[in-house]
C-alpha atoms as a PDB file:
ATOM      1  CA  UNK A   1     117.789  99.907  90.151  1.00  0.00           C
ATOM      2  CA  UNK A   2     116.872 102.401  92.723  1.00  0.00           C
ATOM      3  CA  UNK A   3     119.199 103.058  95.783  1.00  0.00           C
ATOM      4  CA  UNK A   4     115.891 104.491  97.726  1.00  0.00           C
ATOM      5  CA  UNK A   5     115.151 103.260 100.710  1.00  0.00           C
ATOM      6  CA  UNK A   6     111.687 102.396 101.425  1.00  0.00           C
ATOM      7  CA  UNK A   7     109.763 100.700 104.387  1.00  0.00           C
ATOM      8  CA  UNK A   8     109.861  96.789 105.004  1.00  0.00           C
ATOM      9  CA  UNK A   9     106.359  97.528 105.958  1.00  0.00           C
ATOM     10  CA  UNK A  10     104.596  96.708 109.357  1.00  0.00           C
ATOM     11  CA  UNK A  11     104.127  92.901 109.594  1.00  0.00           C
ATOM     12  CA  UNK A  12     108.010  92.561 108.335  1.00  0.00           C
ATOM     13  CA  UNK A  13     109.515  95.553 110.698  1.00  0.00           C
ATOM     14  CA  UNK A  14     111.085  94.404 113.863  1.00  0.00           C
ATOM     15  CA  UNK A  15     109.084  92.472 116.124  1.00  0.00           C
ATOM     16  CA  UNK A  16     106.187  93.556 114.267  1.00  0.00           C
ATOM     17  CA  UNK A  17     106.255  96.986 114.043  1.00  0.00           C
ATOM     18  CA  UNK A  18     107.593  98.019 118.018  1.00  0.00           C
ATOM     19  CA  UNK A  19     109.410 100.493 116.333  1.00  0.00           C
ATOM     20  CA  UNK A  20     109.108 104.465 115.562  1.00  0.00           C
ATOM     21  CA  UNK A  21     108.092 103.477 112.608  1.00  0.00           C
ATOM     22  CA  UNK A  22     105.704 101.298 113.017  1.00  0.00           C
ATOM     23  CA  UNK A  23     103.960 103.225 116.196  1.00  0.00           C
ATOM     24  CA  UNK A  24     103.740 106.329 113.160  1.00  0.00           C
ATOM     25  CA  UNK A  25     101.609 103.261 110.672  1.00  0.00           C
ATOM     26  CA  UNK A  26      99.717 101.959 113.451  1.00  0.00           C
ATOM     27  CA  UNK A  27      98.603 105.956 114.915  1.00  0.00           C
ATOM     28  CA  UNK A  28      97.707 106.316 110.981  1.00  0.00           C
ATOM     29  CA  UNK A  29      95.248 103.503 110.914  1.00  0.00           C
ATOM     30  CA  UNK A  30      93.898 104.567 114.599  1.00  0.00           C
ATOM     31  CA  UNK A  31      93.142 108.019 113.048  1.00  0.00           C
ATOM     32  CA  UNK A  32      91.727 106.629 109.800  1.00  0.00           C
ATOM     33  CA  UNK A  33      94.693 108.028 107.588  1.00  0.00           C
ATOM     34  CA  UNK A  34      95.250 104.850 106.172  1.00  0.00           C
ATOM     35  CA  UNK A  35      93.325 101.725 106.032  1.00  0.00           C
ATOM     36  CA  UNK A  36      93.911  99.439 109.332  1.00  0.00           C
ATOM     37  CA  UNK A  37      95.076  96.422 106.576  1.00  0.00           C
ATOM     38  CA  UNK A  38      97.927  99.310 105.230  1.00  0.00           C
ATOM     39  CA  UNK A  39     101.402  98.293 106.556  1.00  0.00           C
ATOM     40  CA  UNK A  40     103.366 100.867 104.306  1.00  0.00           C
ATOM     41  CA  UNK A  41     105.688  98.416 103.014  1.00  0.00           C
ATOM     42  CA  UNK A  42     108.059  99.444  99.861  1.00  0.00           C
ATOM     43  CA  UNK A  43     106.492 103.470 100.893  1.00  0.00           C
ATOM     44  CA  UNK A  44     109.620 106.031 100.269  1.00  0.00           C
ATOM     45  CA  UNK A  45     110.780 107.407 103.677  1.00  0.00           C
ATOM     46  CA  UNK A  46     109.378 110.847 102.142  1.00  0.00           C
ATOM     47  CA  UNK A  47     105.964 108.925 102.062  1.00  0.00           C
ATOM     48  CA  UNK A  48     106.359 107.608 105.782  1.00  0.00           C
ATOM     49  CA  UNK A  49     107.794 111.387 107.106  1.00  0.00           C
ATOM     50  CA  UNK A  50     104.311 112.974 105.433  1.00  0.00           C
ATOM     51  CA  UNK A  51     102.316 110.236 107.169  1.00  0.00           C
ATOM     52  CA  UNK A  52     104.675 111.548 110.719  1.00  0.00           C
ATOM     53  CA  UNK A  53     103.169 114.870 109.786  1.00  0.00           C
ATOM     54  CA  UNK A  54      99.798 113.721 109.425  1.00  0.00           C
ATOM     55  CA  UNK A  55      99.465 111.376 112.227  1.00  0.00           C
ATOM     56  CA  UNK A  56     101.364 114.200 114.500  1.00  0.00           C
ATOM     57  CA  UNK A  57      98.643 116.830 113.567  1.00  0.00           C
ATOM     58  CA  UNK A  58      96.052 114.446 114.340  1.00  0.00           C
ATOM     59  CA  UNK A  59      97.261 114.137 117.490  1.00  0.00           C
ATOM     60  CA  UNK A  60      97.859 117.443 118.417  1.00  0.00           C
ATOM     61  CA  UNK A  61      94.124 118.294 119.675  1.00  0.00           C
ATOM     62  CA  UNK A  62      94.445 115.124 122.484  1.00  0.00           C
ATOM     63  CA  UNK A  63      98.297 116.330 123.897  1.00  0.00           C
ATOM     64  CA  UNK A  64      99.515 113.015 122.130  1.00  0.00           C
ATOM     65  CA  UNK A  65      97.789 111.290 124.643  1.00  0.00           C
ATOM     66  CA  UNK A  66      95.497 108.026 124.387  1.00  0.00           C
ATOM     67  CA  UNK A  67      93.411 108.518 127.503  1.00  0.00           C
ATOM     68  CA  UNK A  68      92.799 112.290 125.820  1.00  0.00           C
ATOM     69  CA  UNK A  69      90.660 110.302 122.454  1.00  0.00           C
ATOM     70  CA  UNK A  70      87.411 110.789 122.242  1.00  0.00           C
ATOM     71  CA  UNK A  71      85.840 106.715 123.433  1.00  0.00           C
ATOM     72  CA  UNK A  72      85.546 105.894 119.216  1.00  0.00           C
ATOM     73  CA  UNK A  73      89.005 106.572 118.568  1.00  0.00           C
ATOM     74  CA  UNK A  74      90.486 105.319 122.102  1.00  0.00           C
ATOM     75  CA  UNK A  75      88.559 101.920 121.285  1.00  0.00           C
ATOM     76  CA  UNK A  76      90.571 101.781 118.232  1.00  0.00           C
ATOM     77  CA  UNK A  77      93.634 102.228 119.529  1.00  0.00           C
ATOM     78  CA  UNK A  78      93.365 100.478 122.601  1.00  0.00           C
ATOM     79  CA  UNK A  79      92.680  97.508 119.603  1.00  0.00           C
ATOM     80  CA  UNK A  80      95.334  98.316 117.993  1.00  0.00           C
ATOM     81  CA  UNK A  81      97.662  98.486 120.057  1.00  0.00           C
ATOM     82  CA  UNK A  82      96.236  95.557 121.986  1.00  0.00           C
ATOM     83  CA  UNK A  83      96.802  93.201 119.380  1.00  0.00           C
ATOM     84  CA  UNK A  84     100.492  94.845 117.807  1.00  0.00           C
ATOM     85  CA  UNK A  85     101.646  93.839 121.759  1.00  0.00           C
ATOM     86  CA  UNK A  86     100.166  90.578 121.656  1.00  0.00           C
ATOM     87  CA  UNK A  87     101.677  89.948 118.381  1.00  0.00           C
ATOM     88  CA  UNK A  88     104.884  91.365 119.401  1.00  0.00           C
ATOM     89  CA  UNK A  89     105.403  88.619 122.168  1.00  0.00           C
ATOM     90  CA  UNK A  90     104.804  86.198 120.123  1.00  0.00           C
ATOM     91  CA  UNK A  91     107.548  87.157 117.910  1.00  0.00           C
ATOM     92  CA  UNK A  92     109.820  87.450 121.494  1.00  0.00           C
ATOM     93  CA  UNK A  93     109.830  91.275 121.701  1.00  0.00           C
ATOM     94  CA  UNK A  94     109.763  92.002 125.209  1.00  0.00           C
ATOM     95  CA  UNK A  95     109.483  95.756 127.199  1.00  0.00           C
ATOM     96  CA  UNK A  96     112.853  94.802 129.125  1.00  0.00           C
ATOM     97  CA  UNK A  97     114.499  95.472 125.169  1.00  0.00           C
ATOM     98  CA  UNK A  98     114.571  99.295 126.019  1.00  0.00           C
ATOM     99  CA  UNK A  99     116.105  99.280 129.427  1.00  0.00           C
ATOM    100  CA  UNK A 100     119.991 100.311 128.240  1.00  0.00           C
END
């Protein structure tokens, strides 16, 4: 039995994925590393830290900054993102969960 930990995986991370974590999956799929159906469950967190490197060199040429995208990839995200929120709610996440 292995003591490694690996990811729960998107749809089964907090509040659907409105974590670190989860914002590093979803930025994959925006950027096409990984299929948009790919939630990265059981992946080692070496796996998820070399998918932080990818997505954070894919981001470099926009300043890590959605309204920077070119309109394909800002579509996508917008999507994305869109429906993770909606999603999110429904589960009871809420912004106000960050104020403290």
């Amino acid at each position: 039995m292995s003591n490694q930990k690996t990811y729960v995986g998107l749809d089964q991370d907090a509040y659907g994925g409105m974590t670190p974590t989860g914002n590093i999956v979803r930025d994959a799929q925006v950027f096409g590393l990984i299929p948009e159906e790919q939630t990265c469950a059981g992946w080692s967190v070496a796996a998820i830290q070399h998918l932080y490197d990818q997505v954070t060199d894919a981001w470099r040429p926009y300043g890590h900054m959605a309204s920077k995208l070119p309109d394909t990839l800002r579509e996508r995200h917008r999507r994305i993102y869109d429906n993770a929120i909606v999603r999110a709610k429904e589960l009871g996440w809420g912004p106000q969960l960050y104020d403290d």
